[in-house]
Protein backbone atom coordinates (compact mmCIF):
# COMPACT_ATOMS: atom_id res chain seq x y z
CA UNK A 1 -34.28 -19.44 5.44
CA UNK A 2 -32.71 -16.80 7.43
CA UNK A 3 -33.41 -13.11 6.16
CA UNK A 4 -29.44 -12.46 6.68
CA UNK A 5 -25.82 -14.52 6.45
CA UNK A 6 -24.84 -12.62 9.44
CA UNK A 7 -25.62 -9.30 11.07
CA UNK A 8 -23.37 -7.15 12.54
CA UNK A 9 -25.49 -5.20 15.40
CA UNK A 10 -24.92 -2.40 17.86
CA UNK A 11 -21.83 -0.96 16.31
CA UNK A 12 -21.07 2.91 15.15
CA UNK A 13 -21.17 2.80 11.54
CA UNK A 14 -18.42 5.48 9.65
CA UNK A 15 -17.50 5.94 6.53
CA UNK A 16 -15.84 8.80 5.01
CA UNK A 17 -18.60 11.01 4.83
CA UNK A 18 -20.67 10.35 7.26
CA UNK A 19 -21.36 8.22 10.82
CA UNK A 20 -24.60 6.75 12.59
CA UNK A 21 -25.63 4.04 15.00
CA UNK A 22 -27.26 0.68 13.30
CA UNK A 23 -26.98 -2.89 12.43
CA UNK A 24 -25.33 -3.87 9.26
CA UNK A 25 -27.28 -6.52 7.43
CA UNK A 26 -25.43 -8.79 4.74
CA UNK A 27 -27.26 -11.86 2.35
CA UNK A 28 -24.62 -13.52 0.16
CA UNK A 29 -21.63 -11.77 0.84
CA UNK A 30 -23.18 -7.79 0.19
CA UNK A 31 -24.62 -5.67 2.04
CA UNK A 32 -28.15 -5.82 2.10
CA UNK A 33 -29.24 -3.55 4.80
CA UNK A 34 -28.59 -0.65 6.95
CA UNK A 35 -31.30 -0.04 9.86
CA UNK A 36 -31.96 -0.23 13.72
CA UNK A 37 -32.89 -3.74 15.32
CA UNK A 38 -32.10 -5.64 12.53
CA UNK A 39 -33.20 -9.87 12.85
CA UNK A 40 -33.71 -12.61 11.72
CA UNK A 41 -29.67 -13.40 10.54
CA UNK A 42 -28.18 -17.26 10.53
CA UNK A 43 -25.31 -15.20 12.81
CA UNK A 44 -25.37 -11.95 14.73
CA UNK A 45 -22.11 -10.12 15.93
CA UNK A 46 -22.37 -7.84 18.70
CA UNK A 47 -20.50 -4.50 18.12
CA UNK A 48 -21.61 -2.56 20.89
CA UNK A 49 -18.58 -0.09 22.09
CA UNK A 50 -17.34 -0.68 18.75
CA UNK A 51 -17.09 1.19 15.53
CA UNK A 52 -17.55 -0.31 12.23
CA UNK A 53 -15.66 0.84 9.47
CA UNK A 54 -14.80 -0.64 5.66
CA UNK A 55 -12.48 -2.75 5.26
CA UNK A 56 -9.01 -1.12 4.64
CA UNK A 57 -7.75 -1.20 1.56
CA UNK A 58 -3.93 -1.12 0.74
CA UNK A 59 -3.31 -0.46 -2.49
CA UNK A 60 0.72 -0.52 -2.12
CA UNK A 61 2.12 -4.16 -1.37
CA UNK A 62 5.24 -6.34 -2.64
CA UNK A 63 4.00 -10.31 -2.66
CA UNK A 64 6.03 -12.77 -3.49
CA UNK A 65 7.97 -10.82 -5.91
CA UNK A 66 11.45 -10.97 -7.32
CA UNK A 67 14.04 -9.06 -5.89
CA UNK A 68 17.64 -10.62 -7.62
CA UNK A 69 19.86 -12.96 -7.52
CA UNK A 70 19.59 -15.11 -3.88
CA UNK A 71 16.85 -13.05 -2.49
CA UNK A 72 13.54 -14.31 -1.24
CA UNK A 73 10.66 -11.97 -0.19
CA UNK A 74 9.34 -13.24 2.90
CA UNK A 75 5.45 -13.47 2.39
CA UNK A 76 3.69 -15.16 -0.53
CA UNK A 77 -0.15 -14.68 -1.01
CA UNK A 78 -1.13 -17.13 1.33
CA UNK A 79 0.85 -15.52 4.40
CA UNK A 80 0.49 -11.62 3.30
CA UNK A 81 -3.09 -11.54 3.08
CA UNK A 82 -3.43 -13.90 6.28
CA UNK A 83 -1.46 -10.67 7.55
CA UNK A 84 -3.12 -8.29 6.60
CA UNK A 85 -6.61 -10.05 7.88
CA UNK A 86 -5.38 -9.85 11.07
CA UNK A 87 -4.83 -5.75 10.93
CA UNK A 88 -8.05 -5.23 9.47
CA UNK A 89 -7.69 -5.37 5.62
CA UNK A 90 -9.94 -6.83 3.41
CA UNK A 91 -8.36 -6.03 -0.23
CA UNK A 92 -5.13 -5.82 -1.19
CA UNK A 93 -3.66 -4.33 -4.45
CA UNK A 94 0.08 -6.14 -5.29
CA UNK A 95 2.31 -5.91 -8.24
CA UNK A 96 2.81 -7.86 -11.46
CA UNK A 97 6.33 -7.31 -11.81
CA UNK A 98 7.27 -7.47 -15.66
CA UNK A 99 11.06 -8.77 -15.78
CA UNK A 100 12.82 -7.77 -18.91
CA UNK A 101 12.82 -10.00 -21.66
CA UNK A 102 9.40 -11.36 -20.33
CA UNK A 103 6.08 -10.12 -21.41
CA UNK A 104 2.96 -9.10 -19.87
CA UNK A 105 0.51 -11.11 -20.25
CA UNK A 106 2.56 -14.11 -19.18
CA UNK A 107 4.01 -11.99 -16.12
CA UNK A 108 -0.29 -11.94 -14.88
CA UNK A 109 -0.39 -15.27 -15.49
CA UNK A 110 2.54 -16.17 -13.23
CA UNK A 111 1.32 -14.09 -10.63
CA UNK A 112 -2.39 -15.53 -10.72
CA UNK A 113 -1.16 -18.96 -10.43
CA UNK A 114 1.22 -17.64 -7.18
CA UNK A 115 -2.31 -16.38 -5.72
CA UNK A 116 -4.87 -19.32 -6.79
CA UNK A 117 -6.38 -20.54 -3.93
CA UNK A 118 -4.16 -18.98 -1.20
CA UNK A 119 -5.50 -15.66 -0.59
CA UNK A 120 -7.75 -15.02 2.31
CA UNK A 121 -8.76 -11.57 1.29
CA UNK A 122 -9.65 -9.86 -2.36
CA UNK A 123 -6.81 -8.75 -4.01
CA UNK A 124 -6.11 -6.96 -7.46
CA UNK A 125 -2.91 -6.55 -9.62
CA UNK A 126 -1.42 -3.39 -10.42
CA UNK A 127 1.18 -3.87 -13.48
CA UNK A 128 4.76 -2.78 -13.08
CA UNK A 129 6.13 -2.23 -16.71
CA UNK A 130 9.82 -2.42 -17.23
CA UNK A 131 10.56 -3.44 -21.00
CA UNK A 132 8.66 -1.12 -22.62
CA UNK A 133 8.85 -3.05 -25.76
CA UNK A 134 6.50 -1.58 -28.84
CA UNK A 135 4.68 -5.20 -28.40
CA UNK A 136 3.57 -4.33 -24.77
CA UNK A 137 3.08 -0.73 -25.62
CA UNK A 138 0.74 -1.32 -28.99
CA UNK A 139 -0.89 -5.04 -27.57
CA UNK A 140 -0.14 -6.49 -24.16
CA UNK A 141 -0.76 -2.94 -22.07
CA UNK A 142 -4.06 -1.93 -24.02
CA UNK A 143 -5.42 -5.31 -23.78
CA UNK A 144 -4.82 -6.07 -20.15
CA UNK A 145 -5.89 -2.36 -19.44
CA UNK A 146 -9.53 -3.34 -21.52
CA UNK A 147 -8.79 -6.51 -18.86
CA UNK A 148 -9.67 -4.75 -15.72
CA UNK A 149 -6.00 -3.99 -15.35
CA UNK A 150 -6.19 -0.17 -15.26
CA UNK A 151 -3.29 0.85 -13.08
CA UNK A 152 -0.04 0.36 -13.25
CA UNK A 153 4.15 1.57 -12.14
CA UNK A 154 6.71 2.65 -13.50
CA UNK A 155 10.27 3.27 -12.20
CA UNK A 156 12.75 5.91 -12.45
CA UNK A 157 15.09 4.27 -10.78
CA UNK A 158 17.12 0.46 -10.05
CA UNK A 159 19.05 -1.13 -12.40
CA UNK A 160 16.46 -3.59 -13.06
CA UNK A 161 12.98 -1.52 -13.25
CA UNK A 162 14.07 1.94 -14.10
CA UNK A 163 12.65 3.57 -17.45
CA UNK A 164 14.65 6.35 -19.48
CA UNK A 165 12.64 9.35 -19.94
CA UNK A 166 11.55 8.38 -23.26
CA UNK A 167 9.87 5.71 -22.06
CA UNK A 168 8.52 7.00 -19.52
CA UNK A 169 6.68 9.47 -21.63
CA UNK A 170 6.10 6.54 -23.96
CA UNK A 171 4.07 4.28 -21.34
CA UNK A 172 1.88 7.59 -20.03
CA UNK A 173 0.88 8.25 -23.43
CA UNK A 174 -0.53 4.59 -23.92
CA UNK A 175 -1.95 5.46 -20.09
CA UNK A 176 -3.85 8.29 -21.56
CA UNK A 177 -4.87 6.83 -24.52
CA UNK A 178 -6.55 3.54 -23.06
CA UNK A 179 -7.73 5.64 -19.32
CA UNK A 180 -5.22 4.16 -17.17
CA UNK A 181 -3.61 5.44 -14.31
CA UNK A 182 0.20 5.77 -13.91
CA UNK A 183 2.13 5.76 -10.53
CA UNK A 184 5.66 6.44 -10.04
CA UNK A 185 8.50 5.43 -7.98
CA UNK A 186 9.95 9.12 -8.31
CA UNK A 187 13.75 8.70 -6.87
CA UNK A 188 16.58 10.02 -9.84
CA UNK A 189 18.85 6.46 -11.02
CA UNK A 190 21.47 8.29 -12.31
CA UNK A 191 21.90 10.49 -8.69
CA UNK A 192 21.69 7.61 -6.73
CA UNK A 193 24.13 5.84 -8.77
CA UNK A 194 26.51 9.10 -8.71
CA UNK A 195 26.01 9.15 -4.63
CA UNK A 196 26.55 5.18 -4.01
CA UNK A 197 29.46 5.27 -5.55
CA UNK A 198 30.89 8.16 -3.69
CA UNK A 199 29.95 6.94 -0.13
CA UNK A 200 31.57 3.53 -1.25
CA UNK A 201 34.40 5.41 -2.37
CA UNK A 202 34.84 7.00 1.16
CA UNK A 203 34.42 3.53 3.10
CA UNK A 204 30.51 4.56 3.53
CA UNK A 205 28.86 1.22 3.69
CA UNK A 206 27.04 0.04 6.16
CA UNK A 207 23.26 0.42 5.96
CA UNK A 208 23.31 3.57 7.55
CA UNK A 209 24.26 5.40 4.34
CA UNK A 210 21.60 4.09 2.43
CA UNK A 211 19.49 7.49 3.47
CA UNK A 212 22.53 9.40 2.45
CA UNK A 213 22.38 7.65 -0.72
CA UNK A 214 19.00 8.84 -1.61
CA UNK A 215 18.56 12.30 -0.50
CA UNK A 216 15.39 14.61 -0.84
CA UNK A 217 16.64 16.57 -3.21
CA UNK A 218 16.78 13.15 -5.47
CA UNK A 219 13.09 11.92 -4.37
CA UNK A 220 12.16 16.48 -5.37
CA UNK A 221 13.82 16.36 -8.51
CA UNK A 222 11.99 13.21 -9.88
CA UNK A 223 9.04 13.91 -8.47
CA UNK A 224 9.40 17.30 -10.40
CA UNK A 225 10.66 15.54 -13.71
CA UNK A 226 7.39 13.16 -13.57
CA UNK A 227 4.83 15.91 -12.69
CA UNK A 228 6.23 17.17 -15.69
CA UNK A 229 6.00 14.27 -17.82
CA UNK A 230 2.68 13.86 -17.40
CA UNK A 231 1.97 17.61 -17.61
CA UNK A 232 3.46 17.44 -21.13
CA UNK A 233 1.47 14.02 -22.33
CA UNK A 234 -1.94 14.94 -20.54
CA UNK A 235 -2.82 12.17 -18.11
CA UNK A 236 -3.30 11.71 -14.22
CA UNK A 237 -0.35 10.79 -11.77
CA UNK A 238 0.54 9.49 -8.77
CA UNK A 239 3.37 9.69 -6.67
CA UNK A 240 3.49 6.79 -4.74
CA UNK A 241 5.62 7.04 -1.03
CA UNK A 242 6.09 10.27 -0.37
CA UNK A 243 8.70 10.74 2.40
CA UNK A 244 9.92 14.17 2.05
CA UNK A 245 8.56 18.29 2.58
CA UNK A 246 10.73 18.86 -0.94
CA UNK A 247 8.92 15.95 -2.33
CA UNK A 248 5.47 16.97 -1.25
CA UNK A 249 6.13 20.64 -2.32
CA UNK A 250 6.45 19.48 -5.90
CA UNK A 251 2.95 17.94 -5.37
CA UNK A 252 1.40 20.67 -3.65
CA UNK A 253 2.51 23.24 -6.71
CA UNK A 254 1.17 20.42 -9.05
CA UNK A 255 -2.12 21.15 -7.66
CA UNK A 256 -2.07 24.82 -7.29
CA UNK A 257 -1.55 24.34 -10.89
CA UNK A 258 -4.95 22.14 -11.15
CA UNK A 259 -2.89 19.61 -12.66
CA UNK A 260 -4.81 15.68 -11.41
CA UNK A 261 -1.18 14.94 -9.60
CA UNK A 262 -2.20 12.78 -6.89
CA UNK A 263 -0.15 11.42 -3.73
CA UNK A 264 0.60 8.63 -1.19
CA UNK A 265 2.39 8.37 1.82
CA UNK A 266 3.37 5.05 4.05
CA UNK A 267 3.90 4.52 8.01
CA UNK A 268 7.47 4.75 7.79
CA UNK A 269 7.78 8.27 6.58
CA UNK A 270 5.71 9.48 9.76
CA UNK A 271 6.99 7.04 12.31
CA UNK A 272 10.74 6.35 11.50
CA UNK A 273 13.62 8.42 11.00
CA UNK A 274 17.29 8.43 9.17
CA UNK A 275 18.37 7.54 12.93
CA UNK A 276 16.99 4.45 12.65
CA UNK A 277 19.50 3.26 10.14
CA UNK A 278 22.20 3.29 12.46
CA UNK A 279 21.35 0.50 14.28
CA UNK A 280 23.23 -0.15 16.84
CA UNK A 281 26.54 1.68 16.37
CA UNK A 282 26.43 1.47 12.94
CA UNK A 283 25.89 -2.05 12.88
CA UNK A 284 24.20 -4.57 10.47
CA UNK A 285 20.43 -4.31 12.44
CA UNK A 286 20.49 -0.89 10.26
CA UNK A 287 19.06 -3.15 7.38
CA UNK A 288 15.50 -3.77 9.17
CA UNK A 289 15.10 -0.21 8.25
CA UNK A 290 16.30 0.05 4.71
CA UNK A 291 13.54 1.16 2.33
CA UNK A 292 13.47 3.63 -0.74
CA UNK A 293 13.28 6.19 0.09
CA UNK A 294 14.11 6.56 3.01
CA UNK A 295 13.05 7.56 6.35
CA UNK A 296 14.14 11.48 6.80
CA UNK A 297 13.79 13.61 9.49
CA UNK A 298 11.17 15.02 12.57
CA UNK A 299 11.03 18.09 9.80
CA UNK A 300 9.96 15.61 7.29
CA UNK A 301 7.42 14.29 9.07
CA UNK A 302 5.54 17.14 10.39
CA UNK A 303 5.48 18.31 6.85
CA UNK A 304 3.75 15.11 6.07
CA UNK A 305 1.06 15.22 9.17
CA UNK A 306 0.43 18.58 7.80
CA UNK A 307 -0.28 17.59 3.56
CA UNK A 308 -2.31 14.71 5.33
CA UNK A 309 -4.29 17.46 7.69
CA UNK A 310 -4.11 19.40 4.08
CA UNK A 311 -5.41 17.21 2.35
CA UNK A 312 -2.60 16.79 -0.22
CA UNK A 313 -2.26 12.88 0.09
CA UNK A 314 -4.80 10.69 -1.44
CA UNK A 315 -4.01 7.36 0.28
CA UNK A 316 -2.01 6.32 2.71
CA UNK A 317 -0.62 2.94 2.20
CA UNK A 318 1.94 0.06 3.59
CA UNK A 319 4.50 -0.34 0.83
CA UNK A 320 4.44 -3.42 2.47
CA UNK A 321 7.84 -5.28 0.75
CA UNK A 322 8.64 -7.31 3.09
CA UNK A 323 12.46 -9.55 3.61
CA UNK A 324 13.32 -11.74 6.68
CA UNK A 325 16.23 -9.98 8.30
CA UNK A 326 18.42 -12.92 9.60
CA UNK A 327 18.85 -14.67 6.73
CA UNK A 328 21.09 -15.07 3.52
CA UNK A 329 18.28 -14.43 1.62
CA UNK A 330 17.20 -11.70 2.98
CA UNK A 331 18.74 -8.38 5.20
CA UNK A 332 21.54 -10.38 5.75
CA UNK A 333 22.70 -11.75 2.76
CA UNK A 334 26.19 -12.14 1.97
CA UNK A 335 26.80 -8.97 -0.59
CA UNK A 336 24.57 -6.85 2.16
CA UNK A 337 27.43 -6.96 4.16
CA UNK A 338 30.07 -5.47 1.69
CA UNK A 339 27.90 -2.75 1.31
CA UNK A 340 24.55 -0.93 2.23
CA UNK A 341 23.83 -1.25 -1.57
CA UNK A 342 22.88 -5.02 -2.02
CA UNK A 343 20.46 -4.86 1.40
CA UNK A 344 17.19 -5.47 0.24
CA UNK A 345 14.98 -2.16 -0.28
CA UNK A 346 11.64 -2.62 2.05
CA UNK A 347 10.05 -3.09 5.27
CA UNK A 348 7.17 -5.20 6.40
CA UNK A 349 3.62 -3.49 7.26
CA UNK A 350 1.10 -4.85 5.57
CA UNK A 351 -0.34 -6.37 9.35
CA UNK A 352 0.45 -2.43 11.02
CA UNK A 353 -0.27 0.41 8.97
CA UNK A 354 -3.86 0.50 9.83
CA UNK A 355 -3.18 0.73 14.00
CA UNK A 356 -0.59 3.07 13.42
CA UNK A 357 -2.09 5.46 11.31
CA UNK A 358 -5.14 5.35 13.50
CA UNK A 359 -2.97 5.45 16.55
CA UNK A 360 -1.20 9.08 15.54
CA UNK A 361 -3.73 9.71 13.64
CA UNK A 362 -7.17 9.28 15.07
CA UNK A 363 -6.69 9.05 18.91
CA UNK A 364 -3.52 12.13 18.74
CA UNK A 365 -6.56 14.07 17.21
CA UNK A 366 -4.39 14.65 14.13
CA UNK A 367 -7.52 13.46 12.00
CA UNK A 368 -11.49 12.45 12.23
CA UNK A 369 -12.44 8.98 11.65
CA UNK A 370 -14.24 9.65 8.62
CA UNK A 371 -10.73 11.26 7.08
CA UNK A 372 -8.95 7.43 7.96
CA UNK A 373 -11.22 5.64 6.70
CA UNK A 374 -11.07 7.84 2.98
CA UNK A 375 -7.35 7.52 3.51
CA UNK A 376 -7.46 3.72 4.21
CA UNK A 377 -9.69 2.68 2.08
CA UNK A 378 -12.80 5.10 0.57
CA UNK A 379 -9.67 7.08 -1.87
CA UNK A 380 -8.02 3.89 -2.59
CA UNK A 381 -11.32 2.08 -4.00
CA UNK A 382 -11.87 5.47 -5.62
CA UNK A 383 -8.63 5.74 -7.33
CA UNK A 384 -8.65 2.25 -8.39
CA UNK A 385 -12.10 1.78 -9.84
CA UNK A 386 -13.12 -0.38 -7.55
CA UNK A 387 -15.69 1.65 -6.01
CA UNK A 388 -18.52 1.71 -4.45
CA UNK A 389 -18.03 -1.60 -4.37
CA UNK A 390 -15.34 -1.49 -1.95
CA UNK A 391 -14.06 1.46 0.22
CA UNK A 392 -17.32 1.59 1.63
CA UNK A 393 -20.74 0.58 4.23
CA UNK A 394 -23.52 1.16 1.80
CA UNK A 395 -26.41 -1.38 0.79
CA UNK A 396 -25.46 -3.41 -2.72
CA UNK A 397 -21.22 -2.91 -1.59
CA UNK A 398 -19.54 -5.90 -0.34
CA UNK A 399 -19.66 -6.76 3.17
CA UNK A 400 -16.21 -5.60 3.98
CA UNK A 401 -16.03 -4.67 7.62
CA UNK A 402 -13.69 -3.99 10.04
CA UNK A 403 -14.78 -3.80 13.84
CA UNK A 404 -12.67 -1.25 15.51
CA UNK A 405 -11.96 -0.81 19.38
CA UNK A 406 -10.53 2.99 19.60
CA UNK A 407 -9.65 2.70 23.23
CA UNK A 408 -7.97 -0.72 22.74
CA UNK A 409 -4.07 -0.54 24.44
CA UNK A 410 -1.83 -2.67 22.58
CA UNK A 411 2.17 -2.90 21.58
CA UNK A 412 3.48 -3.99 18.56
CA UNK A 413 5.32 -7.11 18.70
CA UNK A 414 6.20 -9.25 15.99
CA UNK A 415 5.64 -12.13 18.52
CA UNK A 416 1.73 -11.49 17.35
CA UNK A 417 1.36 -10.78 13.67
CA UNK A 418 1.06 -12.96 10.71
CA UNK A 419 3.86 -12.08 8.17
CA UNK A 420 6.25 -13.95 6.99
CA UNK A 421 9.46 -11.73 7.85
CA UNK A 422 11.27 -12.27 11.16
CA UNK A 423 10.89 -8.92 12.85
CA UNK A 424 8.70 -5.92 12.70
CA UNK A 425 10.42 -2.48 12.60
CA UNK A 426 8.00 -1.28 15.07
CA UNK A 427 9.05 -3.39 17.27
CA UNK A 428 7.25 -2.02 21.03
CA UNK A 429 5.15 0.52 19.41
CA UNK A 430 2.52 1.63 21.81
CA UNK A 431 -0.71 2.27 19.70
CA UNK A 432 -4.16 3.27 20.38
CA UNK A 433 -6.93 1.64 18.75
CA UNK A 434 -7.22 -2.12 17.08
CA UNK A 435 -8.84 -4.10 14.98
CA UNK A 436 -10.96 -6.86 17.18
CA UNK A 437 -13.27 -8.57 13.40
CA UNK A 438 -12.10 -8.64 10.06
CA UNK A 439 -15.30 -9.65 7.67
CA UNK A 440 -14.41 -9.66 3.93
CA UNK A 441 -17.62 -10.60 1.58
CA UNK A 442 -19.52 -11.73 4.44
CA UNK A 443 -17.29 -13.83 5.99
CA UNK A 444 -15.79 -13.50 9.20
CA UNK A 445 -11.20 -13.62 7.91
CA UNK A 446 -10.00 -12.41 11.94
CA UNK A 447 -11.19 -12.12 15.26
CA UNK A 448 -9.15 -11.50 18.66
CA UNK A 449 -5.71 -11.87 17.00
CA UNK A 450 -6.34 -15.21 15.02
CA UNK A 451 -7.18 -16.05 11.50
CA UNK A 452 -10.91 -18.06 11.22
CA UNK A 453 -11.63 -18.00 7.23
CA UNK A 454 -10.11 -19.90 4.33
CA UNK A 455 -7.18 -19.54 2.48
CA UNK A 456 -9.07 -19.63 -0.71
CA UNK A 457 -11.87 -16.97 0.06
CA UNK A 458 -9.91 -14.18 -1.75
CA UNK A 459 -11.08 -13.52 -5.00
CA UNK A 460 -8.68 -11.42 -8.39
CA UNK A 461 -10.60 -8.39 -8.87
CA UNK A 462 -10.80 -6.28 -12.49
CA UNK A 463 -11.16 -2.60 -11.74
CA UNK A 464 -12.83 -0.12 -13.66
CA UNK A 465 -11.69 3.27 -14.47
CA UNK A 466 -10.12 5.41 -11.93
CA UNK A 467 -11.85 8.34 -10.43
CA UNK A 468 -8.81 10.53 -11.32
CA UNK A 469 -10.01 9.99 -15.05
CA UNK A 470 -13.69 9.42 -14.50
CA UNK A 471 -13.82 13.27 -13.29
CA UNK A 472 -12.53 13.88 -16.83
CA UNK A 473 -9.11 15.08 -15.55
């Protein structure tokens, strides 16, 4: 019997403390060995010229979700993770999205059965709780969180999701109690309802004044009003899509503060600007663009690069929500027309935020490898107790690996990625660096471009306690 499943041989190894030169041996889906001239495996990769990093971790993705009335999202399990193979992922951490009047343990259940046998990668739930009924705050939410369910969202804003402050305060104080971790969609409802209805007022409508809609002094005021929450109950936060300097501010005095406010930030907010919106003069192909919030300005996203260089974000994920654009269930849907309003909020990336990030990140000299991978994976396994056994190369941790060409040319083109939405809104994006292997567990998911495991290697994933809490913050 051969000494390894496979051995990965030749490659730099990095992780996000440290780098060397050596084979990676894995037996049975782990990790088994780190050392020079490894033998004796059943299959042996070369990854000379190549650098071997974990798997990347997104901890922000919409899957197969509902999103109203004649909307589809565009990827279920079987397609998003397929996706995200492909740019070099090997967990993925979507949402359980409680709809009123439902509770939560039946909302898992739906979403496990969505998932069964269809995901290619690992993946593991986050909870989105948005009928914060005393039942799920006394039962469901402590029991699922005693589950391996120990994360989940909370809204302060759409007509469907948002929570009044109350409850807000209400679900962070069960967070505290059981050691869960909140994050927060921080954008003000009552604002953006005051500023929609203007702009429709004035004949504003078409997707362009969705950014208008949703200024930064919205995304800085509940950003402020949520720091604050949790200030006043005593547990961890964080502040998921960042997109503005006022926003990150808020964070940044958080911490001066030594309050555990924590903070992601997405592709979009460093890539893509209000100017996008407009489409072409003003027209409809403004919707590929519409996400909350919004893309802002070249200010904005050097203000970003620098709390990244800072070290004020924690992970940097997709928000990968993804809708087809020409369709009339998705961008284009009859009501999206009338107004900017009833587009559908999000923007698929679940297949590009690793090559971009890397891209402006790692070959612009903006950051070391060792900082992507924490930001792509290491904080994200950290911050979602699901390390060391992901977010990491270490003997006894999964064999997660990605096999990285950093001098690899390549433009992003939706005619070669894996999602299920119609167009990518990095459409002829020059990047720098690509994934060439995708192993998750052992197993080899993507190589060159095209998808070689199963759709039924992905396994659910229950996650311990979050490193925010387990430093006793």
């Amino acid at each position: 019997m051969a000494e390894f499943d496979l051995v990965v041989a030749g490659g730099e190894v990095i992780t996000a403390s440290d780098r060397a030169r050596c084979d990676v041996g894995v037996k049975d889906g782990r990790i088994t060995a780190l050392a020079e001239g490894l033998t004796g495996a059943a299959r042996t990769i070369d990854a000379a010229g190549l650098w071997v990093l974990p798997g990347g971790v997104d901890s922000h993705v919409h899957i197969a979700q509902p999103s109203g009335p004649g909307i589809t999202m565009a990827d279920d399990f079987a397609s998003a993770t397929a996706a995200a193979a492909c740019g070099g992922n090997t967990t993925v951490m979507p949402f359980a999205l409680q709809e009123r009047g439902h509770g939560l343990r039946e909302t898992v259940e739906a979403y496990h059965a969505k998932a069964k046998g269809n995901c290619r990668i690992d993946v593991s739930f986050h909870l989105i709780i948005s009928d914060a009924t005393p039942a799920v705050l006394g039962q469901e939410l402590p029991a699922l969180v005693k589950a391996g369910y120990t994360s989940f969202k909370v809204f302060m804003t759409y007509d469907d999701l948002v929570l009044d402050d109350r409850s807000l305060l209400e679900v962070m104080d069960v967070a505290r109690r059981e050691r869960a971790l909140v994050m927060v969609h921080a954008e003000g409802y009552d604002s953006l309802k005051f500023m929609t209805e203007r702009l429709e007022a004035e004949g504003k409508t078409a997707p362009y004044w969705h950014g208008p809609s949703r200024p930064d002094v919205i995304e800085r005021e509940a950003t402020h009003r949520a720091v604050s929450h949790a200030q006043l109950v005593g547990t961890p936060l964080m502040v998921v899509h960042v997109s503005s300097r006022a926003a990150m501010e808020q964070i940044q005095w958080a911490k001066a503060q030594g309050l555990p406010v924590f903070a992601e930030t997405c592709p979009q907010y460093l890539t893509l600007t209000a100017d996008d919106l407009r489409g072409l003069e003003m027209d409809m192909t403004g919707a590929k663009y519409v996400c909350s919030p919004p893309p802002r300005t070249t200010d904005d996203q050097a203000a970003i690069w620098a709390g990244i260089e800072q070290g004020v974000f924690t992970t940097f994920s997709s928000d990968h929500a993804p809708f087809r654009y020409d369709d009339v269930e998705g961008k284009l849907n009859p009501k999206a027309r009338t107004s900017f309003r009833w587009v559908p909020n999000g923007l698929p990336g679940i297949e590009t935020r690793l090559p971009i990030f890397f891209s402006e990140g790692v070959s612009k000299g903006r950051i070391s490898p060792e900082q992507f991978v924490a930001l792509t994976a290491t904080n994200h396994a950290r911050m979602y107790g699901l390390y060391p056994k992901k977010g990491t190369i270490a003997v006894g941790a999964d064999a997660d690996l990605t096999l990285w060409d950093p001098h690899r040319r390549e433009t992003i083109r939706q005619e070669i990625l894996h999602h299920g939405a119609d167009y990518t809104p990095w459409e002829g994006f020059a990047v720098t660096g690509w994934p060439v292997v995708t192993i998750a567990r052992g197993e080899v998911v993507a190589e060159a471009g095209r998808l070689t495991g199963t759709p039924g290697h992905g396994t659910h994933l229950a996650r311990g306690v979050s490193s925010a809490l387990r430093a006793g913050a």
